[in-house]
N, C-alpha and C. Protein backbone atom coordinates (compact mmCIF):
# COMPACT_ATOMS: atom_id res chain seq x y z
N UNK A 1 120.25 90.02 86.51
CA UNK A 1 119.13 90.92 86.24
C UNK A 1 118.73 91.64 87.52
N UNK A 2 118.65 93.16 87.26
CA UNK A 2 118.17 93.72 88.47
C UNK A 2 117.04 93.30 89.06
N UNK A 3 116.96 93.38 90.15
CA UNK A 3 114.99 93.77 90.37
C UNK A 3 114.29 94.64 90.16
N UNK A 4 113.30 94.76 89.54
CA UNK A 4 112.51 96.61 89.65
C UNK A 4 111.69 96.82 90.93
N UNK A 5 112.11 97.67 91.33
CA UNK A 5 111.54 98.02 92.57
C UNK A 5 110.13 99.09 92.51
N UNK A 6 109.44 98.82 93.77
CA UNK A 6 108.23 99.23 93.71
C UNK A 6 108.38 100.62 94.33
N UNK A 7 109.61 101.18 94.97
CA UNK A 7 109.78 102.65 95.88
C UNK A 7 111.19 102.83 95.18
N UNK A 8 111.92 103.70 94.69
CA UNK A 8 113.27 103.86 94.48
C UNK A 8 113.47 105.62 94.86
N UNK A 9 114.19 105.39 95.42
CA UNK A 9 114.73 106.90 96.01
C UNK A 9 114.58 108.10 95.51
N UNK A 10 114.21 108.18 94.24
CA UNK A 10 114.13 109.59 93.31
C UNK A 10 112.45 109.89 93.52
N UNK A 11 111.44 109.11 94.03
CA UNK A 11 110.11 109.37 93.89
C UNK A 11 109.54 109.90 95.47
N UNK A 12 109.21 111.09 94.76
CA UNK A 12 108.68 111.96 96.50
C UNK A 12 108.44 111.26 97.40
N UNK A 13 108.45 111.48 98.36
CA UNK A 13 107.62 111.17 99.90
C UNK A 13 106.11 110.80 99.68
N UNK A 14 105.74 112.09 99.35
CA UNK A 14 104.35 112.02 99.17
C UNK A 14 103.93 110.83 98.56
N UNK A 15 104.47 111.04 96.88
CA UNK A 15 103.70 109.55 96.19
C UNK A 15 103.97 108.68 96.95
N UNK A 16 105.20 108.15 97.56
CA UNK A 16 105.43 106.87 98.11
C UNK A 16 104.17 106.45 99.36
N UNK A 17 104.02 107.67 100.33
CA UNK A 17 103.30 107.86 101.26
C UNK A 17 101.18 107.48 100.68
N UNK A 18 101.24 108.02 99.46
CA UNK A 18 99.64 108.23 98.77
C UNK A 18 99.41 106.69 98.82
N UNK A 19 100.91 106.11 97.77
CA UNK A 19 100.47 105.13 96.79
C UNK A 19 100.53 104.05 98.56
N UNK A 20 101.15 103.90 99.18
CA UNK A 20 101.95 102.93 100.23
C UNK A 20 101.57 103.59 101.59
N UNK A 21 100.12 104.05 102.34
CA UNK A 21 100.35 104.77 103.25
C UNK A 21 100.73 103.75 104.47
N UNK A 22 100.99 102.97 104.50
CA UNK A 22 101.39 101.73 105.71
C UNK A 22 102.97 101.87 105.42
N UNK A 23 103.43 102.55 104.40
CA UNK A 23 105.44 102.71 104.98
C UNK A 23 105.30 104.36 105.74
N UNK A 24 104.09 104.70 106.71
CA UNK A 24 104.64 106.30 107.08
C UNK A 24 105.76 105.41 108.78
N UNK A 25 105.18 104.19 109.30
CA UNK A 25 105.88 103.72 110.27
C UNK A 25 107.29 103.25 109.68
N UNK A 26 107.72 102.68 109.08
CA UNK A 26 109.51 102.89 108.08
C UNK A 26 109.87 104.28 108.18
N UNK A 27 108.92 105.46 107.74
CA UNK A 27 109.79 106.70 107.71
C UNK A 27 109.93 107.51 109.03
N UNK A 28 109.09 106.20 110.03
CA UNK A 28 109.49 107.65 111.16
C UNK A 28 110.49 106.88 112.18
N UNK A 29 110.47 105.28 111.19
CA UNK A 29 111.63 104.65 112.34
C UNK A 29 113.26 105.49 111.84
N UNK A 30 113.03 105.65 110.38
CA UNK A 30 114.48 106.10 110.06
C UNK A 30 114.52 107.83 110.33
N UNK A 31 113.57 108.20 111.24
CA UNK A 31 113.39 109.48 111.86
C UNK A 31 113.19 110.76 110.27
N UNK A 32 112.62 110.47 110.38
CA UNK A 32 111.59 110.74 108.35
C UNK A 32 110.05 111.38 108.88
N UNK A 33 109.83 112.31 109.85
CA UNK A 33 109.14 112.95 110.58
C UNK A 33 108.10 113.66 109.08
N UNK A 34 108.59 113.49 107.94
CA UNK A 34 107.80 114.37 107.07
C UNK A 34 106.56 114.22 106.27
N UNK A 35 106.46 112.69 106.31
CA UNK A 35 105.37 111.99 106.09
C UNK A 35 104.13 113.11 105.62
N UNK A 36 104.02 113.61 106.72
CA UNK A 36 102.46 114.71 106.62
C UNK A 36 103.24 116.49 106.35
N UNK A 37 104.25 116.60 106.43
CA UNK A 37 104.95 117.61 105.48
C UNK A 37 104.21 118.55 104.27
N UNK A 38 104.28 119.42 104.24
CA UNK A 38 103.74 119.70 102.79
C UNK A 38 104.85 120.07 101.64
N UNK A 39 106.55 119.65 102.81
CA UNK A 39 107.54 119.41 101.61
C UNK A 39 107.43 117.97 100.92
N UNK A 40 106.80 117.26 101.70
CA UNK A 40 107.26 115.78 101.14
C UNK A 40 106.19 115.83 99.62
N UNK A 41 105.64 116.63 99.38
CA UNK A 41 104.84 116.51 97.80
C UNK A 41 105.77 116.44 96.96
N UNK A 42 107.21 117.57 97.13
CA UNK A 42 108.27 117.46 96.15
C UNK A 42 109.41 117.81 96.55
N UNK A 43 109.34 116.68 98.01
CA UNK A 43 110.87 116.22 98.30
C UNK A 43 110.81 114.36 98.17
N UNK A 44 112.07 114.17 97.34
CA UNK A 44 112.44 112.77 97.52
C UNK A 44 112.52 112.42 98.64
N UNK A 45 112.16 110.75 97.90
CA UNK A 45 112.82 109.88 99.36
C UNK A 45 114.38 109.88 99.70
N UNK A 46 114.91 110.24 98.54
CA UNK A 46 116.50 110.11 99.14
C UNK A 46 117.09 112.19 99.41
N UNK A 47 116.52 112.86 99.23
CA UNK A 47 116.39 114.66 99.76
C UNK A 47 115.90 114.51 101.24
N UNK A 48 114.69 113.77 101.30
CA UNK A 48 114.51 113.97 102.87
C UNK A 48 115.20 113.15 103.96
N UNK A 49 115.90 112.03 103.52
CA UNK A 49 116.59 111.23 104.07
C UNK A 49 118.17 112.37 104.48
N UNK A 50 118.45 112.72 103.17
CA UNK A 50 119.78 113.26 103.65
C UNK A 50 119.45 114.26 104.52
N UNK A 51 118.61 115.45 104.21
CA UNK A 51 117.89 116.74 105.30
C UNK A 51 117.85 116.40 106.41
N UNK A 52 118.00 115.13 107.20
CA UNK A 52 117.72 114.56 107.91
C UNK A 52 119.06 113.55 108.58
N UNK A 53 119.50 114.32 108.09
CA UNK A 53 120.55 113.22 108.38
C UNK A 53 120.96 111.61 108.30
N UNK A 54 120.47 110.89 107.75
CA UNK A 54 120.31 109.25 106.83
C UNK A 54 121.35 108.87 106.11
N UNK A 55 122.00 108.29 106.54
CA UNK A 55 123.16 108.03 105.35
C UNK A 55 123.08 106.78 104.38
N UNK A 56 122.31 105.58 104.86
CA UNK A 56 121.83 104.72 104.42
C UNK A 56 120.91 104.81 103.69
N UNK A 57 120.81 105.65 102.75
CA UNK A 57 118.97 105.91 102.39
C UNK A 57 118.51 104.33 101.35
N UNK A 58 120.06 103.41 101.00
CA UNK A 58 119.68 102.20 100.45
C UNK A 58 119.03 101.28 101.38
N UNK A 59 118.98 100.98 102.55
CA UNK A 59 118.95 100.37 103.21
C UNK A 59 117.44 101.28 103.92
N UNK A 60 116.61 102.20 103.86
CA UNK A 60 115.66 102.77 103.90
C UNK A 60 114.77 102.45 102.79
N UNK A 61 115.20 102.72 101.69
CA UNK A 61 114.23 102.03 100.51
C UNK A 61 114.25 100.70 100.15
N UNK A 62 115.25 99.94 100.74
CA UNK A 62 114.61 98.78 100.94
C UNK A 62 113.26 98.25 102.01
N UNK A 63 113.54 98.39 102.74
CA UNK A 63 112.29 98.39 104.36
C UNK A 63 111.39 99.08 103.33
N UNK A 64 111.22 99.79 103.05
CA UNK A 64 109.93 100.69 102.46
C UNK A 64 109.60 99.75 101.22
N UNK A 65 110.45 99.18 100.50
CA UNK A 65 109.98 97.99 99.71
C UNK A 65 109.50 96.86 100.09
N UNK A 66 110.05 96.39 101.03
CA UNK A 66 109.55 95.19 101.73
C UNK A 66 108.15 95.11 101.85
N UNK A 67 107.78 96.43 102.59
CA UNK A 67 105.94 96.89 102.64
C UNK A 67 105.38 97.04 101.64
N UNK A 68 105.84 97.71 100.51
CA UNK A 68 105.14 97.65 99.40
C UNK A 68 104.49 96.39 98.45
N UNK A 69 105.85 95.68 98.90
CA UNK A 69 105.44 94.36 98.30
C UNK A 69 104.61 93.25 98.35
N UNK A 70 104.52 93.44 99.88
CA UNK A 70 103.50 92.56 100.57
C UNK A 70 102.05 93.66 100.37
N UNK A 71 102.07 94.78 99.82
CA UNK A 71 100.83 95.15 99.87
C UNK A 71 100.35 94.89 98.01
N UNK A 72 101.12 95.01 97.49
CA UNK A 72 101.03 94.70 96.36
C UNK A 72 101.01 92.83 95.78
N UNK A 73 101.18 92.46 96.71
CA UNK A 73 100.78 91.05 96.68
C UNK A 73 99.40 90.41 96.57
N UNK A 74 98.64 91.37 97.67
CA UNK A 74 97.61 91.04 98.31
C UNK A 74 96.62 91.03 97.17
């Protein structure tokens, strides 16, 4: 059984950033400068990753899950 994840690559920057603002330090380690963007309203997490050069963007939405989870724990 999969896991459902709380960030998956098809959901803007922005929401991820609104709903999760403690992953903007994840997006600027994977050099994800767009955080405060006014593309990131309706650029993905996996559009701004590649724009950017990211080739891992699985291994980016994981870390960005990791945070979510522990905030969604709380």
């Amino acid at each position: 059984m999969e896991e459902k994840k709380l960030i998956t690559k098809d959901m803007t920057i922005g929401k991820v950033v609104s709903k999760y603002p403690q992953t903007m330090p994840i997006f600027f380690s994977y050099g994800l400068p767009c955080v405060g963007c006014h593309v990131a309203q309706w650029e993905s997490v996996e559009e701004g990753a590649l724009a950017h050069g990211i080739k891992d963007i699985d291994s980016l939405v994981k870390d960005l899950n990791k945070v979510a989870e522990k905030l969604e724990i709380k």
